[in-house]
Structure formats: C-alpha cells, structure tokens
N, C-alpha and C. Protein backbone atom coordinates (compact mmCIF):
# COMPACT_ATOMS: atom_id res chain seq x y z
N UNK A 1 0.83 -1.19 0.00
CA UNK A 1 0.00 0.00 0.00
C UNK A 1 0.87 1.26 0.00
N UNK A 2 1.93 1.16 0.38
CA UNK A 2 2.55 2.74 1.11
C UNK A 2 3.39 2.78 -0.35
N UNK A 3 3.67 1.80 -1.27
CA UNK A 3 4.65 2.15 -2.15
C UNK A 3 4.19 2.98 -3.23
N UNK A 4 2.97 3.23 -2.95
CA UNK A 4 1.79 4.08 -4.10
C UNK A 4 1.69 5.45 -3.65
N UNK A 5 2.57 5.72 -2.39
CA UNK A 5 2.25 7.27 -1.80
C UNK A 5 3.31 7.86 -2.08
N UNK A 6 3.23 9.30 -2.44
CA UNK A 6 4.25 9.76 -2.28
C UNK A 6 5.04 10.13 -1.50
N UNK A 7 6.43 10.38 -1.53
CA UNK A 7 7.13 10.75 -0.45
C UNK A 7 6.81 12.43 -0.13
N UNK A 8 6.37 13.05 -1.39
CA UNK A 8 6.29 14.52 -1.18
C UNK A 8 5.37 15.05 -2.77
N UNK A 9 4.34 15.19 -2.50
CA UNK A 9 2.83 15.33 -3.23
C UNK A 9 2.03 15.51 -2.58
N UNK A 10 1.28 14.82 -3.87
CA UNK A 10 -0.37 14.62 -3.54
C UNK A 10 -1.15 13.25 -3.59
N UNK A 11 -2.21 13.15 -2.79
CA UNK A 11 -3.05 12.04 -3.51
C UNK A 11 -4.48 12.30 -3.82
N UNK A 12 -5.18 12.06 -4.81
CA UNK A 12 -6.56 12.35 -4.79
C UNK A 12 -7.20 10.99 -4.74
N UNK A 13 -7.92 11.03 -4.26
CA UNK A 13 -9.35 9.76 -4.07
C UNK A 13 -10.11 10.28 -4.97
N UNK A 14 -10.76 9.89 -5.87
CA UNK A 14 -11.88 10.07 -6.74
C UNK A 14 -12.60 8.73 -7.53
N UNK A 15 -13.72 9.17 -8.54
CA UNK A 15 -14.45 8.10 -8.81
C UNK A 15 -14.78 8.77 -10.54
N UNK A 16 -14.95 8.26 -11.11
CA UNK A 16 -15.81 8.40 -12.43
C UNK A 16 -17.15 8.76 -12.21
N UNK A 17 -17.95 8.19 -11.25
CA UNK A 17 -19.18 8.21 -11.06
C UNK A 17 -19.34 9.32 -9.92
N UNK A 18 -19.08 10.46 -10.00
CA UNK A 18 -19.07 11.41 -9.40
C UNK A 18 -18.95 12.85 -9.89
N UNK A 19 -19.94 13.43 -9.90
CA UNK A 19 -20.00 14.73 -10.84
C UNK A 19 -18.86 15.59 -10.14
N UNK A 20 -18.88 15.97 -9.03
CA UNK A 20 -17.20 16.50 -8.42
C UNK A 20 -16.19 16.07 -9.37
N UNK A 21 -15.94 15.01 -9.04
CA UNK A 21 -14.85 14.36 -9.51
C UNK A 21 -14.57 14.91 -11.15
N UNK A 22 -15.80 14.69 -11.71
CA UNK A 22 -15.99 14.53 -13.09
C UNK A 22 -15.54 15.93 -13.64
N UNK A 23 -15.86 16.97 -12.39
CA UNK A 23 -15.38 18.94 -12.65
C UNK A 23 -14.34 18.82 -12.38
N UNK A 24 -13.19 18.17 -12.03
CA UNK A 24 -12.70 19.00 -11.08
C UNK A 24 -10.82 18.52 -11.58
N UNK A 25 -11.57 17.67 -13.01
CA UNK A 25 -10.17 17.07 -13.95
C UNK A 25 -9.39 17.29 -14.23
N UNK A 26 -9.61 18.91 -14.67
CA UNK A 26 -9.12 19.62 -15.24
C UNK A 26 -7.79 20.37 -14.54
N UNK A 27 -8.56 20.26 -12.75
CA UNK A 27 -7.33 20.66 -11.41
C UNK A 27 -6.31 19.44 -11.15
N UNK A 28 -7.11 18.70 -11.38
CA UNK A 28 -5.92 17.13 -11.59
C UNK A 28 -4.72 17.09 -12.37
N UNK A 29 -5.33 17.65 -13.65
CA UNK A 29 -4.62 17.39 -14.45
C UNK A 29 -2.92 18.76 -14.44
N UNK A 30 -3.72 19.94 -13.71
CA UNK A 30 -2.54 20.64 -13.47
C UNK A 30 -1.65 20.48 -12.24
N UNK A 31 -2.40 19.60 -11.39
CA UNK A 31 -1.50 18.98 -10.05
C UNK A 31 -0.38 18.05 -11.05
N UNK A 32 -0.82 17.17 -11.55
CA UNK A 32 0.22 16.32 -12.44
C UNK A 32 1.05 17.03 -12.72
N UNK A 33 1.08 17.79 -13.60
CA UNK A 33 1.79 18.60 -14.34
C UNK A 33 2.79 19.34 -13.10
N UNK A 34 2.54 20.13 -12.40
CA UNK A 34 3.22 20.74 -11.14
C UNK A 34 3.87 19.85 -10.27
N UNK A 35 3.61 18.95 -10.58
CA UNK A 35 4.59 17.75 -9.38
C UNK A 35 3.91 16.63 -8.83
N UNK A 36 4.12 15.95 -8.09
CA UNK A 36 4.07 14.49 -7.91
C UNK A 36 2.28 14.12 -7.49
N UNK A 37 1.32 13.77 -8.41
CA UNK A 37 0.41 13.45 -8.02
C UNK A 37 0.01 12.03 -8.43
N UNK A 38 -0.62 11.31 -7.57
CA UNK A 38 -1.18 10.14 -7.67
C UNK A 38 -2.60 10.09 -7.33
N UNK A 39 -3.15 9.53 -8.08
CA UNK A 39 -4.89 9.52 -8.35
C UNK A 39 -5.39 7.99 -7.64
N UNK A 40 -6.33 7.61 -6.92
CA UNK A 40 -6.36 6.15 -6.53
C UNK A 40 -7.71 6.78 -7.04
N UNK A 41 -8.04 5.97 -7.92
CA UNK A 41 -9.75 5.86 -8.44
C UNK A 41 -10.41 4.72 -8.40
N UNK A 42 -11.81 4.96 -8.27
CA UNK A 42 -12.24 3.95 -7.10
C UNK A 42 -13.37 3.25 -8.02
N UNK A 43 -13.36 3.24 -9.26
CA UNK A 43 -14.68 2.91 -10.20
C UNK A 43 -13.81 2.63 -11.48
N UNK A 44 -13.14 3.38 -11.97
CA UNK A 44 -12.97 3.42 -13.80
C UNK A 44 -11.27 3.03 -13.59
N UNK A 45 -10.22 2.30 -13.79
CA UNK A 45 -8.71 2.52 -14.21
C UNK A 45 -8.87 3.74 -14.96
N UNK A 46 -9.42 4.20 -15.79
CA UNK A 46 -8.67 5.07 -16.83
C UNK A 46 -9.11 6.50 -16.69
N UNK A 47 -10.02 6.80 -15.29
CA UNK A 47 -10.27 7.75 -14.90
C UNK A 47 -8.82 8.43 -14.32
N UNK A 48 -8.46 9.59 -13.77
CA UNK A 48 -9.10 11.06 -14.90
C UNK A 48 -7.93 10.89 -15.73
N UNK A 49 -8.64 11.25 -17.03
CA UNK A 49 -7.93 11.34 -18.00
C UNK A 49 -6.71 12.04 -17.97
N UNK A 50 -5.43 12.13 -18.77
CA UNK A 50 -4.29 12.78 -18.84
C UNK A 50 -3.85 13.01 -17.35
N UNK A 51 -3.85 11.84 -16.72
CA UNK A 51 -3.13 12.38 -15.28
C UNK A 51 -1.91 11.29 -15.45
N UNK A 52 -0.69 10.70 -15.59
CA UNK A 52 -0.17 10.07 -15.62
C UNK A 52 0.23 8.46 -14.54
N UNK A 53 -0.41 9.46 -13.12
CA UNK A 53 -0.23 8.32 -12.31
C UNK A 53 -1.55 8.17 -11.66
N UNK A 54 -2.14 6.88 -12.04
CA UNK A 54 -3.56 6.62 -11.67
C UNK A 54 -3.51 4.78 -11.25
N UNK A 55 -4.00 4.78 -10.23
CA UNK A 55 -3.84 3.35 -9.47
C UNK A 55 -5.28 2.63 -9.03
N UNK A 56 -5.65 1.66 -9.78
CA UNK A 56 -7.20 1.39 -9.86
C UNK A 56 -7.53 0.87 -8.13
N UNK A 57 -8.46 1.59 -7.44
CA UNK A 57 -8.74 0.65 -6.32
C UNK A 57 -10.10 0.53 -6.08
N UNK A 58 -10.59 0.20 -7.45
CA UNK A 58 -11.91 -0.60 -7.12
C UNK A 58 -12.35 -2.12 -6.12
N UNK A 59 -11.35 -1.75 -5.34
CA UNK A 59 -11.45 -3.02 -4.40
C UNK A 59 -11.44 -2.02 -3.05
N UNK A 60 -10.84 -0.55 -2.85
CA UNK A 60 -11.54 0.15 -2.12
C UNK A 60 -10.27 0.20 -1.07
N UNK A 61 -9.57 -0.76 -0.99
CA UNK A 61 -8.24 -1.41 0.02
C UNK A 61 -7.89 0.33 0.46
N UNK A 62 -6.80 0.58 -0.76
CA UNK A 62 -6.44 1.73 -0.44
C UNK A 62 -7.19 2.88 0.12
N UNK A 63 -8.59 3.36 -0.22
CA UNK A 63 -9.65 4.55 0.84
C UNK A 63 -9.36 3.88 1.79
N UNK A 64 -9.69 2.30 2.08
CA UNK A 64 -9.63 1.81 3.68
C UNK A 64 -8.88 2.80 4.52
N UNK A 65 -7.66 2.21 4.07
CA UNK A 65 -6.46 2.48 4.76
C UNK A 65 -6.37 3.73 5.12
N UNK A 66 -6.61 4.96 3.59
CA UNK A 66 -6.07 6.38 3.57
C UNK A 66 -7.45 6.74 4.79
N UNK A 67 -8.43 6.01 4.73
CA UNK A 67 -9.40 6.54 5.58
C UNK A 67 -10.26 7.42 5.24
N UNK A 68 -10.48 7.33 3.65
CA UNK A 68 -11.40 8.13 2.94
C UNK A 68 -12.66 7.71 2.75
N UNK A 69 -13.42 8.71 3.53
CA UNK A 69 -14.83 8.20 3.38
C UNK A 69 -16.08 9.55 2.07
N UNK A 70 -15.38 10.37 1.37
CA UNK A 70 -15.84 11.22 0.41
C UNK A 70 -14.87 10.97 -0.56
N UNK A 71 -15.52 11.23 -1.41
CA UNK A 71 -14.62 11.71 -2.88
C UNK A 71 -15.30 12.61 -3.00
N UNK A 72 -14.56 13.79 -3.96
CA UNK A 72 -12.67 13.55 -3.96
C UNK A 72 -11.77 14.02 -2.49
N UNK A 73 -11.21 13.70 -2.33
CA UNK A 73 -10.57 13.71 -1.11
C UNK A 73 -9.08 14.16 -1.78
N UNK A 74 -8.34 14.96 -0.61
CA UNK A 74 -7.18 15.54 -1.54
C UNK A 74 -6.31 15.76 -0.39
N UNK A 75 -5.31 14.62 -0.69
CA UNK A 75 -4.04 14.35 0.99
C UNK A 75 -2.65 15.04 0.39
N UNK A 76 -1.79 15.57 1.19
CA UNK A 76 -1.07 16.18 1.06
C UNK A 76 0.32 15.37 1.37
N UNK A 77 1.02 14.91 1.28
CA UNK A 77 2.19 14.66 1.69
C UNK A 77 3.22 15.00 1.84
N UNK A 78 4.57 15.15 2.99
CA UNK A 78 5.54 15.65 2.92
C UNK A 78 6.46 14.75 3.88
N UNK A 79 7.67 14.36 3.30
CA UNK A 79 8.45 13.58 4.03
C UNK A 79 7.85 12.55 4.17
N UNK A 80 6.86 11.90 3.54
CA UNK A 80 6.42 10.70 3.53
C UNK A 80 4.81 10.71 4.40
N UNK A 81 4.87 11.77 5.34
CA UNK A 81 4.10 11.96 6.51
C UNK A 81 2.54 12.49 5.12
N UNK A 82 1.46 12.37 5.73
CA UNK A 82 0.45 13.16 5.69
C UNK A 82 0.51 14.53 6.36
N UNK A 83 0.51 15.48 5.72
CA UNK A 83 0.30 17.06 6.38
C UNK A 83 -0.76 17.75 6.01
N UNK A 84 -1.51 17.65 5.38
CA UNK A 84 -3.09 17.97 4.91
C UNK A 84 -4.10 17.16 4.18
N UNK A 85 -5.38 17.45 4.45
CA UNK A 85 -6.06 16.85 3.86
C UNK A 85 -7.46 17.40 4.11
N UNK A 86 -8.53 17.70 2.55
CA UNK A 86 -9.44 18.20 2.60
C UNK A 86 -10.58 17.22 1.73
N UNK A 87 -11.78 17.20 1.60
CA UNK A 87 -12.63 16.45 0.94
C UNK A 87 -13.66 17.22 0.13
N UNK A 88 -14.38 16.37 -0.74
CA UNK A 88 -15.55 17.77 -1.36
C UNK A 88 -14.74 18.14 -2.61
N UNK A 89 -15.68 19.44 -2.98
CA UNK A 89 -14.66 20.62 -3.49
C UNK A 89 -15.35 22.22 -2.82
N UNK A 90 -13.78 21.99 -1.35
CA UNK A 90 -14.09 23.33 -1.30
C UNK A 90 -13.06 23.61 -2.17
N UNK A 91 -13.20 24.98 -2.95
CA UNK A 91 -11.87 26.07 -3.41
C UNK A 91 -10.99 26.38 -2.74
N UNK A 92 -11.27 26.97 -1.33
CA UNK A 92 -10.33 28.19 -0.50
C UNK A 92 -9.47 26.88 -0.10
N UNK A 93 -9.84 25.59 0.24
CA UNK A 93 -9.09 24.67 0.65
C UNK A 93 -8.20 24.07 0.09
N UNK A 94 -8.55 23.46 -1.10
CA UNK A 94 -7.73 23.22 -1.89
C UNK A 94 -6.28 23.68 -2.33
N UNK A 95 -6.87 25.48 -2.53
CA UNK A 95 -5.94 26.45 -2.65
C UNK A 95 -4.87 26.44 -1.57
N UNK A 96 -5.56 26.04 -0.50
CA UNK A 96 -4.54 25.65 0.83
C UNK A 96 -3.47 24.90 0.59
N UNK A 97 -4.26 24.19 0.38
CA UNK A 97 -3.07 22.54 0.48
C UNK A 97 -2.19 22.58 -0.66
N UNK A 98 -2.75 22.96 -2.00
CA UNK A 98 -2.03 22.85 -3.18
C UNK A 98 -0.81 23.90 -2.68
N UNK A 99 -1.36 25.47 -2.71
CA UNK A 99 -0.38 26.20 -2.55
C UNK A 99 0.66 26.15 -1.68
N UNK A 100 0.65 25.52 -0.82
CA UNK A 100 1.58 25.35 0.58
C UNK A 100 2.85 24.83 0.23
N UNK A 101 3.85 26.26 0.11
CA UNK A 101 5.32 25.37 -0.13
C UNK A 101 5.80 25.79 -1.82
N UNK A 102 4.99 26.47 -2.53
CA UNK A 102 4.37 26.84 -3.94
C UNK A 102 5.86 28.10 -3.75
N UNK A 103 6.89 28.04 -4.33
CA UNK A 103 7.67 28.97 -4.58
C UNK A 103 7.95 29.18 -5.94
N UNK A 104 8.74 30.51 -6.03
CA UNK A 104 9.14 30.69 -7.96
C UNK A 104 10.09 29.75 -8.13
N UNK A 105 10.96 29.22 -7.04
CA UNK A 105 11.72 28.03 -7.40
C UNK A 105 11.02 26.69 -8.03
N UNK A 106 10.06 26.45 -7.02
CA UNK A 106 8.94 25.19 -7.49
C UNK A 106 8.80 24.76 -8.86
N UNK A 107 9.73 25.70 -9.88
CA UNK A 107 9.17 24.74 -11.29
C UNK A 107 8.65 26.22 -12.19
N UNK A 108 8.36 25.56 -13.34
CA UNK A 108 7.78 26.22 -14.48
C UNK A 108 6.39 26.87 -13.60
N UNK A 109 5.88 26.29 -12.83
CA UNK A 109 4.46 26.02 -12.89
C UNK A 109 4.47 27.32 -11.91
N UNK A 110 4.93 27.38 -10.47
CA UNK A 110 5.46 28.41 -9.55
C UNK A 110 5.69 29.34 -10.12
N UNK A 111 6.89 29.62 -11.00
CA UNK A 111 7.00 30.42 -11.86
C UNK A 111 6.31 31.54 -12.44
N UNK A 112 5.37 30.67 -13.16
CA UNK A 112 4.35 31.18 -13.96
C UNK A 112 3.28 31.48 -13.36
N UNK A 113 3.06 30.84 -12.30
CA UNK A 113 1.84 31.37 -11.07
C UNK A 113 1.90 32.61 -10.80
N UNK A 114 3.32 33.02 -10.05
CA UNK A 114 3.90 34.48 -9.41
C UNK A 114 3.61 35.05 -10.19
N UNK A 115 4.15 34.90 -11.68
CA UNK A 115 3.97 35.93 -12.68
C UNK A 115 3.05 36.92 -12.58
N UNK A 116 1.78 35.77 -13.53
CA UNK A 116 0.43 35.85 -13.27
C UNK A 116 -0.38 36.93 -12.55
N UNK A 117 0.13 36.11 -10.86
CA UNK A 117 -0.28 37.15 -10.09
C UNK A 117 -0.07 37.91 -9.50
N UNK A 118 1.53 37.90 -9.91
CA UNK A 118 1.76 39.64 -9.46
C UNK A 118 1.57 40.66 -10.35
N UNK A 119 1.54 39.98 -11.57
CA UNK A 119 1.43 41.29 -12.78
C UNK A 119 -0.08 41.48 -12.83
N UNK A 120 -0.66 40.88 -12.17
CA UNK A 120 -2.17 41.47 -11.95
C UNK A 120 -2.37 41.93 -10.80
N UNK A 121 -1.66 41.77 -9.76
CA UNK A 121 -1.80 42.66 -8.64
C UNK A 121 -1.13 43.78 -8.96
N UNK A 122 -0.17 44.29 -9.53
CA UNK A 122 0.23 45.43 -9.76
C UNK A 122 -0.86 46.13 -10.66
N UNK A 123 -1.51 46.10 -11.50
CA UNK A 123 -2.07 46.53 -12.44
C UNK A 123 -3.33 46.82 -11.72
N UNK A 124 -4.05 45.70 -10.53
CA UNK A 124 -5.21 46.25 -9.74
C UNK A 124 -4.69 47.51 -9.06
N UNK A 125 -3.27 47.39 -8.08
CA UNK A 125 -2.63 48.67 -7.50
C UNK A 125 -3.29 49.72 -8.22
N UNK A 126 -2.04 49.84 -9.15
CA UNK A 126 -2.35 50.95 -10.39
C UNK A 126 -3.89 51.07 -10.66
N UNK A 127 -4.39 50.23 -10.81
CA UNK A 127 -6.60 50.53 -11.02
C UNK A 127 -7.22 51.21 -10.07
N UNK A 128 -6.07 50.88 -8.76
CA UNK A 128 -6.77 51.90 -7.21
C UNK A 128 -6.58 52.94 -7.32
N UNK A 129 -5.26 53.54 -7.23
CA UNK A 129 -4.64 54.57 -7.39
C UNK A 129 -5.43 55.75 -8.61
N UNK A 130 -5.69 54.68 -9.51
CA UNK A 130 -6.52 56.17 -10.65
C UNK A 130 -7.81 56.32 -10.29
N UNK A 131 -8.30 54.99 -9.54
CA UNK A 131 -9.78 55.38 -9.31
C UNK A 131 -9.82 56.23 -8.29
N UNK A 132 -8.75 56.38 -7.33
CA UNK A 132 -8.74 57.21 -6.35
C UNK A 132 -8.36 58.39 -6.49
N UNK A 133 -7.85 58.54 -7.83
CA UNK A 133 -7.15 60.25 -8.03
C UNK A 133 -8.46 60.75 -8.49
N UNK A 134 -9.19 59.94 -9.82
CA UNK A 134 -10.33 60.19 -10.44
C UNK A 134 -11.70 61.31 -9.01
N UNK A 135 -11.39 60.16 -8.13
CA UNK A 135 -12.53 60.55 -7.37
C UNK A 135 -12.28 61.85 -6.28
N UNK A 136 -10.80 61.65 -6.13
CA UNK A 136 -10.22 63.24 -5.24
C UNK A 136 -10.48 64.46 -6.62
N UNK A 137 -10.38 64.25 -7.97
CA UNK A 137 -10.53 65.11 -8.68
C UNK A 137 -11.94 65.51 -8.85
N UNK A 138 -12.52 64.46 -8.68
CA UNK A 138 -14.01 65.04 -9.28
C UNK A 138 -15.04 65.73 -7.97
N UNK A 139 -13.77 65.45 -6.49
CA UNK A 139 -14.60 66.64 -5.43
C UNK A 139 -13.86 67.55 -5.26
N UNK A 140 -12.67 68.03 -6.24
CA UNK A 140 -12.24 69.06 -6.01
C UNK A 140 -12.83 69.80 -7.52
N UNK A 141 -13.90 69.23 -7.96
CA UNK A 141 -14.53 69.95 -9.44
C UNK A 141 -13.93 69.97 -10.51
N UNK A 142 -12.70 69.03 -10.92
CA UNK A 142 -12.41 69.09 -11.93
C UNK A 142 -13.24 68.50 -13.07
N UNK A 143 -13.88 67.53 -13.01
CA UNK A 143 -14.98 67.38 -14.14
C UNK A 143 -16.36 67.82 -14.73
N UNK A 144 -16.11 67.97 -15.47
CA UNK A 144 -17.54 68.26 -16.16
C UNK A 144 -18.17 67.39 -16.96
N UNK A 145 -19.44 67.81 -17.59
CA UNK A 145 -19.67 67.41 -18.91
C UNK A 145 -19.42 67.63 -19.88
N UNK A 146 -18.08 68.48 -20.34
CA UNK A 146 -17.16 68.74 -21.46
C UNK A 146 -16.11 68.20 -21.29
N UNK A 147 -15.64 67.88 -19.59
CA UNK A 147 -14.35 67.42 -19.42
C UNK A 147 -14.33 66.30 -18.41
N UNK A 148 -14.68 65.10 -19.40
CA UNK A 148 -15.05 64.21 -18.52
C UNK A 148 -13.87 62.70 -18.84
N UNK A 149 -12.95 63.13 -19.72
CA UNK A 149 -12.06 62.13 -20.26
C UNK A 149 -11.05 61.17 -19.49
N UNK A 150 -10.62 61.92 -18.30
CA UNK A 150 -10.25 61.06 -17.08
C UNK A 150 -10.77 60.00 -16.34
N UNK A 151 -12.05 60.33 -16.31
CA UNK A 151 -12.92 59.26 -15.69
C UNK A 151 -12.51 58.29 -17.12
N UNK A 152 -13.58 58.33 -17.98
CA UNK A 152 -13.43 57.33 -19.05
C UNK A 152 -11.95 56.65 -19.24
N UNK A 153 -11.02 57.06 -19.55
CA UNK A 153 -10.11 56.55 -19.28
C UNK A 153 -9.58 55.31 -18.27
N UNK A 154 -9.87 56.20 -16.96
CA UNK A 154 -9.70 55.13 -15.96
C UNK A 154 -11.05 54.08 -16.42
N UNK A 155 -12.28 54.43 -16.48
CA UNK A 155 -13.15 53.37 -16.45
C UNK A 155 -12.71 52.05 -17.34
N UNK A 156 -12.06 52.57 -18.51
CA UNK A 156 -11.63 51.65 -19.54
C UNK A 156 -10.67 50.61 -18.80
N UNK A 157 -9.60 51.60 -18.56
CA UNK A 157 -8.28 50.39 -17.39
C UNK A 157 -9.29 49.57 -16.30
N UNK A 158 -9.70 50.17 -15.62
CA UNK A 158 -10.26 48.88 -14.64
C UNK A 158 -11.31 48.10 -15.07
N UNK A 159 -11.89 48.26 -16.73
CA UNK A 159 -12.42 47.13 -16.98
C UNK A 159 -11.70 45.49 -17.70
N UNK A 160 -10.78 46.94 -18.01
CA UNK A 160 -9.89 45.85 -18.83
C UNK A 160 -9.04 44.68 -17.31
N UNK A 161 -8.84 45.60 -16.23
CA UNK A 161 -7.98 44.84 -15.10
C UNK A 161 -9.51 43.67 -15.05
N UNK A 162 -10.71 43.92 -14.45
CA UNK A 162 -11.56 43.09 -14.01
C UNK A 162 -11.75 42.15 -15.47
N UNK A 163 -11.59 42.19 -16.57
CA UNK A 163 -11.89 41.60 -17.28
C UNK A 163 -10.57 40.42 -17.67
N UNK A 164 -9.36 40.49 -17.66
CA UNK A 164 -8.23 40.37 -17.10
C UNK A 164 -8.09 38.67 -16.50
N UNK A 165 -8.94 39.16 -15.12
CA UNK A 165 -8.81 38.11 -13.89
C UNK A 165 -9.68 36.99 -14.17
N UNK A 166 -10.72 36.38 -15.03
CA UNK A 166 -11.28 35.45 -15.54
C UNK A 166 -10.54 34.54 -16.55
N UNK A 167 -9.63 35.23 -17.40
CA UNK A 167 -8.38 34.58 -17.79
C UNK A 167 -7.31 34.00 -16.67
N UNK A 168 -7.53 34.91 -15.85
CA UNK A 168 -6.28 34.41 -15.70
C UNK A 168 -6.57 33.17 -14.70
N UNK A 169 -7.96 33.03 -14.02
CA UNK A 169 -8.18 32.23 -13.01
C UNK A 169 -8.27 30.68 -14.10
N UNK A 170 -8.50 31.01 -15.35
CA UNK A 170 -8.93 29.87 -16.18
C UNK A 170 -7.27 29.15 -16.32
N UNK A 171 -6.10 30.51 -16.33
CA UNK A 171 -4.60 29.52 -16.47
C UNK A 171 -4.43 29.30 -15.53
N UNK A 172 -4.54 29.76 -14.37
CA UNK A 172 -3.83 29.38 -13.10
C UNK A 172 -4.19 28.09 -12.62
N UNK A 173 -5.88 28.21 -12.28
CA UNK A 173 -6.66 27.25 -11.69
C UNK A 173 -6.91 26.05 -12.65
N UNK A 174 -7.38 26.12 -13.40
CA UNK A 174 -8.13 25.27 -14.40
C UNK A 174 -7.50 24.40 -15.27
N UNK A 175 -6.06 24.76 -15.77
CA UNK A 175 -5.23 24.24 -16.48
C UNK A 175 -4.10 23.56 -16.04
C-alpha cells in the first residue's frame, strides 16, 4: 500500500461516477503537471484522463487504509508523513493545500503562477490609485460634462484589469 504514496505530493481519491470528480479534472490534471500526483480511483482505471499516475482501487483497500470516506478527497504529503487533507470541493481549501510550499523556485508552474499574479496585482494597485485620483478630482470639481475624459479613461483600465482576472483564473486554476 505505502509504495503508491508519495514521499512529497499529492493524492486524490476520486471516482468516475461522481460529478465533483468529473469537474474537477481539469485541477488534476494541473497537479500532475506541477509535481508528484497520484490519483487512486475507485470505479474506472482510466479515470481522470491525462493524469499520468492513476492506481485502480476498485477493491476500495487503499480509501480503507487512507481513511477516505468522500470523494474527492485531496491528501497532502511531505516527508512521507500526511500534512493535509481536505474532501468535497471546497476552493479556499484546496488552494490551501495545493499552494503550501508553492515557490518561484517550485518549477515552471510556480514560476508562472507568481507571474500571473503579481502582474495582476500590480495593475489592480495601479486601477486603485486612478480610481482614487479620479474621485479626489471630481470633489475638487475638476470634471464636467465637457471634461469628462479622465474618468473614461480610468473606467476603460479597470475594466480591462476586471476583465483580465477570468483569464487568468482559467490559467492558473483550471489548467
């Protein structure tokens, strides 16, 4: 049983026959990709697709043991030890466990995370900052209805920032 865990990953419990499971592939498939994940699926071998390490336990042995009583279930490992573990799909949790330990060293994947989101946290900064000059200007009367091009301006940047962050949750998270 223990030679299927990692020394320093992840494990997911999941099923084919589970609409969770069935959403949530797509986060699988970028755990793979980011580092050491192993899938024990509990219905299909060939469930979830494109994950590389998937270990059939339709005999259930392995939940026994891991002590999983939901799918998907999502264990954390480090040094061999268990150090987290969440069930369901919450988000904020997940985000927990996955991120924990998540540096720009960590890989392509780290990397490209930071990027991501620092070059969109800077750019929200910058979206505060004009909405906030915008609005010290317009109670000290600088706008009108002839001179209203500042606002518009800014309105444009912070749609483009909010419009922005749906991309980017689709590379970060989803892929």
């Amino acid at each position: 049983m223990n030679e299927s865990l990692p020394e320093n990953g992840f494990v997911i419990v999941a099923k084919r026959d589970c609409h969770t499971c069935e959403m949530i592939q797509p986060v699988m498939r970028s755990l793979d990709r980011a580092g050491s994940l192993t899938v024990f699926t509990q219905d299909d071998p060939t469930f979830p697709e494109g994950v590389s390490r998937v270990v059939d336990d339709h005999d259930l042995e392995r939940s026994f043991h891991l002590k999983v009583e939901t799918v998907p279930t999502l264990i954390r490992y480090e040094g061999g030890r268990e150090t987290g573990r969440t069930f369901g799909w919450d988000r904020s949790e997940w985000v927990r466990l996955v991120s924990h330990g998540l540096k720009l060293s960590s890989g392509s994947y780290g990397s490209f995370f930071y990027l991501l989101i620092g070059c969109h946290g800077a750019h929200v900064t910058a979206g505060v900052i004009c909405l906030a000059y915008v609005v010290w200007s317009a109670m000290r009367g600088r706008y009108n209805a002839r001179n209203s091009a500042g606002i518009e301006l800014c309105a444009v940047y912070w749609y483009f920032v909010c419009a922005v962050w749906p991309v980017l949750f689709v590379l970060v998270y989803l892929m």
